[in-house]
Protein backbone atom coordinates (compact mmCIF):
# COMPACT_ATOMS: atom_id res chain seq x y z
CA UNK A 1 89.62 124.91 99.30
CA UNK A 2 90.06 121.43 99.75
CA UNK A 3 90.23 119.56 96.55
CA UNK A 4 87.99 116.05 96.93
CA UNK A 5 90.17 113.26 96.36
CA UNK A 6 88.18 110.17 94.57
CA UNK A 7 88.27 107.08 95.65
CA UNK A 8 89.55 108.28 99.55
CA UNK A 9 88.16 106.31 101.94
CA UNK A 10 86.55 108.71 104.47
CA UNK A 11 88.39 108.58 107.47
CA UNK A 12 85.49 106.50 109.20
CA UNK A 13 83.66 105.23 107.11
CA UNK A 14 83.15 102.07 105.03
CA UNK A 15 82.23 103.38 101.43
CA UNK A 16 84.14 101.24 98.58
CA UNK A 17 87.56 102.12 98.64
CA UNK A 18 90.47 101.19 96.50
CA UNK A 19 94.10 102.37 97.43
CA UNK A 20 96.80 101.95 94.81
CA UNK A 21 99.93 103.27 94.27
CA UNK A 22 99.93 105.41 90.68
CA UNK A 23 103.84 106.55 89.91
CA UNK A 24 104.34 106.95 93.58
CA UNK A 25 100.14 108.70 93.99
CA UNK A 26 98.32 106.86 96.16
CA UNK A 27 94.30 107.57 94.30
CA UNK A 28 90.92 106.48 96.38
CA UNK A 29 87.44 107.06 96.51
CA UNK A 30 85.68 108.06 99.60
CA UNK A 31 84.17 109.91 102.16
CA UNK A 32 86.21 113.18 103.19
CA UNK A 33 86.58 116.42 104.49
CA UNK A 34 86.35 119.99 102.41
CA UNK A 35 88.62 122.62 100.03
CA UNK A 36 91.26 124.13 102.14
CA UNK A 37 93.36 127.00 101.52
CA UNK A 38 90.86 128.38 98.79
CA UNK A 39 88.42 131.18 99.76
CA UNK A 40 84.96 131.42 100.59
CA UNK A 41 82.33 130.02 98.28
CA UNK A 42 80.51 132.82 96.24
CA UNK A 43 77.37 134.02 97.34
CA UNK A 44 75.27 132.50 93.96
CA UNK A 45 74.19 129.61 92.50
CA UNK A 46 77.49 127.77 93.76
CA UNK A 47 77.07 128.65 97.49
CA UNK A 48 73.68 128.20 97.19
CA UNK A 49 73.11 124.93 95.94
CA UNK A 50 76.20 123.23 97.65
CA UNK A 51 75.31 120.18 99.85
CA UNK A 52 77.21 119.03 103.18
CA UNK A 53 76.09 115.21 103.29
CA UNK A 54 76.96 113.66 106.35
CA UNK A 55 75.89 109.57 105.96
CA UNK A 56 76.73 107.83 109.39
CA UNK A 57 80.94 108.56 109.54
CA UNK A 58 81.09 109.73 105.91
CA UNK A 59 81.13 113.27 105.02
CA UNK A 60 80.65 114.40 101.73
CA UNK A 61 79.47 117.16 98.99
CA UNK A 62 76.91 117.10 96.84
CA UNK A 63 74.81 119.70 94.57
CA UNK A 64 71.33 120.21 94.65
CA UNK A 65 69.74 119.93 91.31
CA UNK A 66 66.24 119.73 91.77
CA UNK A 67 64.61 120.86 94.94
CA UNK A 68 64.49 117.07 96.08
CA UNK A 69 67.58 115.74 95.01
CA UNK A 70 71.39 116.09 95.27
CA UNK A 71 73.87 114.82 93.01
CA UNK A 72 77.05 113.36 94.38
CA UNK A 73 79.90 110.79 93.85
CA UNK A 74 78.46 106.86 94.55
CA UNK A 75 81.74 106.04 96.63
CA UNK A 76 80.38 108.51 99.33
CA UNK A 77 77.60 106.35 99.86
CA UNK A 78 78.11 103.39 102.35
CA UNK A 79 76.81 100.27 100.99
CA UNK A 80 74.83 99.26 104.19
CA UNK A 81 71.98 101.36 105.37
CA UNK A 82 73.38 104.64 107.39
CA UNK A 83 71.22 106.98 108.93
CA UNK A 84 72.12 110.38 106.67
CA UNK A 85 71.44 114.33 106.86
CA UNK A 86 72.05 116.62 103.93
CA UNK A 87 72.19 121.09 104.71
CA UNK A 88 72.00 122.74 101.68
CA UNK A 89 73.37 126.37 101.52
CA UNK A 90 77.24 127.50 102.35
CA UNK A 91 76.92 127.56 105.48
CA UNK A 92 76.44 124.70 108.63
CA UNK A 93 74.85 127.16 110.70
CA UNK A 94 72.10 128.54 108.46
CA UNK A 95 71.43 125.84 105.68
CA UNK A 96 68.42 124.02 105.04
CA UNK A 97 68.32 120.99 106.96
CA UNK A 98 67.01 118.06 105.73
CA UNK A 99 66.88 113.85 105.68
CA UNK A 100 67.91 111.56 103.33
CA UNK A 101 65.61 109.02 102.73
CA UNK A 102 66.49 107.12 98.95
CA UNK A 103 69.96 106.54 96.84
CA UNK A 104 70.27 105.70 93.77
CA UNK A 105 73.19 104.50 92.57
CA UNK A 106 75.15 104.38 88.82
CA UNK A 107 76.54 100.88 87.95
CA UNK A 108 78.95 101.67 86.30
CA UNK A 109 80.49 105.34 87.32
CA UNK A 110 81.23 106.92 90.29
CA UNK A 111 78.19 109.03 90.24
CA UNK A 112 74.88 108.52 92.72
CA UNK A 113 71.74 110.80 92.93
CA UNK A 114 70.15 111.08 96.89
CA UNK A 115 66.22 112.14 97.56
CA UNK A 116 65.87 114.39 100.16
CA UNK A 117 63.18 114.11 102.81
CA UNK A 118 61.19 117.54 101.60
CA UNK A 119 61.78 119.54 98.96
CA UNK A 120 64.27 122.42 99.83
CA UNK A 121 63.33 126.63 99.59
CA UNK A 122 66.94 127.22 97.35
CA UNK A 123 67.89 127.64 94.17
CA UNK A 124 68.65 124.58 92.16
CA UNK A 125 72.12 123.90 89.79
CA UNK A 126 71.62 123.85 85.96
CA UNK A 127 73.86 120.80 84.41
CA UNK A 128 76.07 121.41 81.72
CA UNK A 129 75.70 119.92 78.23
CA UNK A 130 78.43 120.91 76.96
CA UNK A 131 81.29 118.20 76.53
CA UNK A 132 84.33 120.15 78.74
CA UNK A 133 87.67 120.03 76.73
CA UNK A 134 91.59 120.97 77.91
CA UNK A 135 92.14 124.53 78.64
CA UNK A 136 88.48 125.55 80.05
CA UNK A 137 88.29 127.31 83.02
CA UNK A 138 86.28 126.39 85.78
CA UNK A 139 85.79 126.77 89.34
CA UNK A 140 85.29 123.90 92.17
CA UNK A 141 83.24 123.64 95.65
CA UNK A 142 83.63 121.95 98.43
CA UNK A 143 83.25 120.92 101.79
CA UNK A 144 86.29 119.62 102.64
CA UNK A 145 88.50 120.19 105.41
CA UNK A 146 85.72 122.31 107.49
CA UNK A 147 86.46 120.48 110.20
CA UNK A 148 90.40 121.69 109.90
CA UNK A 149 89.77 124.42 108.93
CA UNK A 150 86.66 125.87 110.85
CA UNK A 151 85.59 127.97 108.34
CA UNK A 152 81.99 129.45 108.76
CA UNK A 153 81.09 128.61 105.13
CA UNK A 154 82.16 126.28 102.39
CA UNK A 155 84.97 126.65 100.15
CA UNK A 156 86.23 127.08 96.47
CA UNK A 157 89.00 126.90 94.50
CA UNK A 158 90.02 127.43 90.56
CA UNK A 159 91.27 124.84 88.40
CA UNK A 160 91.46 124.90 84.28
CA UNK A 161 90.34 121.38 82.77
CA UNK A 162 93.93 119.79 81.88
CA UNK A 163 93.03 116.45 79.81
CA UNK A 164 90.10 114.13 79.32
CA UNK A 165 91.64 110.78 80.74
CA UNK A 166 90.91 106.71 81.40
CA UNK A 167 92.48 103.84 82.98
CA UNK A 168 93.48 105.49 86.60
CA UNK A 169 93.51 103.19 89.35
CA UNK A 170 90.25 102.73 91.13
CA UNK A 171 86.91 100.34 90.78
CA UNK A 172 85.98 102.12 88.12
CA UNK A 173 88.93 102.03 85.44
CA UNK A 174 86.95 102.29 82.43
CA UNK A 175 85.34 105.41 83.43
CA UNK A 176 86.29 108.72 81.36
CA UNK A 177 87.33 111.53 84.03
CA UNK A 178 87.94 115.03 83.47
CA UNK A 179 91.41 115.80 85.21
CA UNK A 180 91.90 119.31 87.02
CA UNK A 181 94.86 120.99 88.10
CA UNK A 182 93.79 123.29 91.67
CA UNK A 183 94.56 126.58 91.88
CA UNK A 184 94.29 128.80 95.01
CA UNK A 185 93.54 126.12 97.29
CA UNK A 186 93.82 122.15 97.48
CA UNK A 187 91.11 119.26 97.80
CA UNK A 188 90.65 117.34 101.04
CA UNK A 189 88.57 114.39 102.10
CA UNK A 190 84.99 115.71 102.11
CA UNK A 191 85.13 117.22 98.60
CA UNK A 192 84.40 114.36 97.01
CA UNK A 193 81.09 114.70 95.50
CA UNK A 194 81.67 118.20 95.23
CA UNK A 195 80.98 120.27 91.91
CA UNK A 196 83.08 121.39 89.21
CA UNK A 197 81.68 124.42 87.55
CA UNK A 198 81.74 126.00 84.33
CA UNK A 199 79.82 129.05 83.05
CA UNK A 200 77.59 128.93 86.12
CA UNK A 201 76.45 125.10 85.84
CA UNK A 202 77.71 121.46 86.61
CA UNK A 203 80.10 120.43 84.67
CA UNK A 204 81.55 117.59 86.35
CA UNK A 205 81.46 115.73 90.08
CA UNK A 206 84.53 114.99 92.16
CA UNK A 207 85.50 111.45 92.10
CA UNK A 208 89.17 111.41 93.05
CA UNK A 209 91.85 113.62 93.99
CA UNK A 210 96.33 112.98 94.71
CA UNK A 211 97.37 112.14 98.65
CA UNK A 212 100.58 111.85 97.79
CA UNK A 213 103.63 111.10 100.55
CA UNK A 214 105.05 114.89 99.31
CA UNK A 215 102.81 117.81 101.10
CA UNK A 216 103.40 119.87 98.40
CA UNK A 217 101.66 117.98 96.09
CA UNK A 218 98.67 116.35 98.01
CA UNK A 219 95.27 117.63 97.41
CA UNK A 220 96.81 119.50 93.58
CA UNK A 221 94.91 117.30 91.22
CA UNK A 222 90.99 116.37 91.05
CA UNK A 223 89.00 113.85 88.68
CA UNK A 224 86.21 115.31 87.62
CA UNK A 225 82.97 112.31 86.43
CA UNK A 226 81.98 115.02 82.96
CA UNK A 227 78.13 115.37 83.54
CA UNK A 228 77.43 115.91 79.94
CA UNK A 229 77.89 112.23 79.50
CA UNK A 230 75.52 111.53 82.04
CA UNK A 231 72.44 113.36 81.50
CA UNK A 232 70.37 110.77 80.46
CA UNK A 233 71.08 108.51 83.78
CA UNK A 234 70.33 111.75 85.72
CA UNK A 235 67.15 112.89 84.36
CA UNK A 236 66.16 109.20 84.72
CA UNK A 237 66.23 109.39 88.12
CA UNK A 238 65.43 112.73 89.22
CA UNK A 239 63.60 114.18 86.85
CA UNK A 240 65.86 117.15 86.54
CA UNK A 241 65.85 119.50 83.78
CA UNK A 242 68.64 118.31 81.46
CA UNK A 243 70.25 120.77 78.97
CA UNK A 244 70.91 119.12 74.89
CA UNK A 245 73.99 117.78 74.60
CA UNK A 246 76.44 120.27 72.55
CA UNK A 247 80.06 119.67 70.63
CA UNK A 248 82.31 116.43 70.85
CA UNK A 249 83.82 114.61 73.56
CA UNK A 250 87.85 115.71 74.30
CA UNK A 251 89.70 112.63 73.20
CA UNK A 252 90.74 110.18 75.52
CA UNK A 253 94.30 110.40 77.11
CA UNK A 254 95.35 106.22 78.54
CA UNK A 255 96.55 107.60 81.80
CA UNK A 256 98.60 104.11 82.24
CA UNK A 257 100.44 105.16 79.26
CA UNK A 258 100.50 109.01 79.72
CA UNK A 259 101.06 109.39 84.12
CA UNK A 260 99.05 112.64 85.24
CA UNK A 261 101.75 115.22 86.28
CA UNK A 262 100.92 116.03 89.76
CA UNK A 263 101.50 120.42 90.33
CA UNK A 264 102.96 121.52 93.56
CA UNK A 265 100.63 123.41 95.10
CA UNK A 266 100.43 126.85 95.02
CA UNK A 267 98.91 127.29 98.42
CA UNK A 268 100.40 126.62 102.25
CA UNK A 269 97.68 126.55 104.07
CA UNK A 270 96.74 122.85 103.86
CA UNK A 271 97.64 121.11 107.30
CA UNK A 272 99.52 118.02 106.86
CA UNK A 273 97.52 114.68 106.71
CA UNK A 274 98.61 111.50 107.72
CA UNK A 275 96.97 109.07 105.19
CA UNK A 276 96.33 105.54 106.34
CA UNK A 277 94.66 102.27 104.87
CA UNK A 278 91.66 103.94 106.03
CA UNK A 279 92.14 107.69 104.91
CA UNK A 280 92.29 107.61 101.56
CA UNK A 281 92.73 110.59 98.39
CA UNK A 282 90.10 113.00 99.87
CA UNK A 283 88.37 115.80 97.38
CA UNK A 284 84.21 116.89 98.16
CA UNK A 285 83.56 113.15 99.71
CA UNK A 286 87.12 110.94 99.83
């Protein structure tokens, strides 16, 4: 499974991107391929609901959570006007099809809600209200790397919720992130805007995700936006059916002060990438 890498530039396209070099990481936000080197998405409510968002150049992931509207990561939506398609399901072949035709996009995190052009026959993804802290396990999905990797349907991969963090490189430095080491597969561009599950709903989005100049490591870590903190913004604009918000926020870890600790991947499968200015960190949407 290819673990979406936030704040990747997707190879073509022109969604905000910001490239820096974090104790030798390079972290970005775009547009990417999907989880490679995981296994097939399972056939419920994940599969399901997962989104393959394809906005001019710029692939992404998403999550249908009402049966209009898909919630995904802002920096896999170009800022100009781009004709877009969105197929809901696990599969390219036998999803629901569909148009995109409104975004709405957060101010101030990396988090963007898209209307679909009819309302879609699947089953929807319930949000989680409960603040995530470090040592919950959870699952991600993806469509990263598909185009790698052809697999007929979408991918996942495990993680366990390491640290609630702020300050990592990127436009939005202020924004709280949930940081996941993957297990049983890696994140690729294309993930981004992907989900991050626990006990069967949302629990995060994929923002960012390591491309690293050491194979081993690229794709091994994923920032997670903590949907609990967002529920008002997203029942604002959708209308979706938001859960109460339960228990307390994990403290903050200063990731300028504390580095993440990037794991070597416990997969092979991943082909090597070649990042470039325009290739950035790719996880669900890179």
């Amino acid at each position: 499974m290819t673990v979406i890498r936030r704040m990747r530039k997707a190879a073509m396209s022109a969604a905000m991107v910001a490239a820096v070099m974090f104790a030798g990481v390079s972290l970005t936000a775009s547009p990417a391929e999907a989880i490679t080197g995981g296994y097939p998405v399972q056939a419920d409510i994940r599969g399901a609901s997962l989104v393959h968002l394809q906005i001019g150049t710029a692939g992404c992931s998403g999550v249908l959570i009402t049966p209009e509207w898909v919630l995904t990561a802002r920096h896999c939506i170009p800022e100009t006007a781009e004709p877009g398609t969105a197929i809901v399901g696990p599969s390219l072949m036998t999803g629901h099809k569909r148009g995109i035709v409104e975004v709405r996009r957060h101010t101030s995190v990396d988090l963007a809600v898209i209307r679909l052009s009819s309302p879609v026959p699947a089953p929807t993804a319930g949000l989680s209200g409960a603040h995530q802290h470090p040592g919950n396990p959870a699952t991600v999905t993806g469509w990263g790397g598909w185009n790698i990797n052809p697999y007929p349907v979408a991918q996942q991969a495990d993680t366990t919720i390491d640290r609630r963090v702020i300050n990592l490189p990127g436009p939005f430095p202020s924004m709280a992130l949930l940081e996941a080491p993957i297990r049983n597969g890696r994140l690729l561009p294309g993930d981004s805007g992907g989900a991050l599950w626990v006990n069967g709903e949302v629990a995060g989005i994929l923002s960012m995700s390591t491309s690293t100049h050491t194979p081993s490591q690229d794709g091994t870590l994923g920032w997670y936006i903590p949907v609990a903190e967002h529920l008002d913004w997203i029942a604002y604009h959708t209308a979706a059916p938001v859960p109460r918000v339960s228990g307390q926020s994990a403290a903050l870890v200063d990731a300028r002060q504390y580095p993440p600790l990037i794991p070597v991947a416990q997969t092979i499968s991943l082909p090597i990438l070649h990042e470039t200015a325009s290739s950035p960190l790719a996880i669900g949407s890179h």
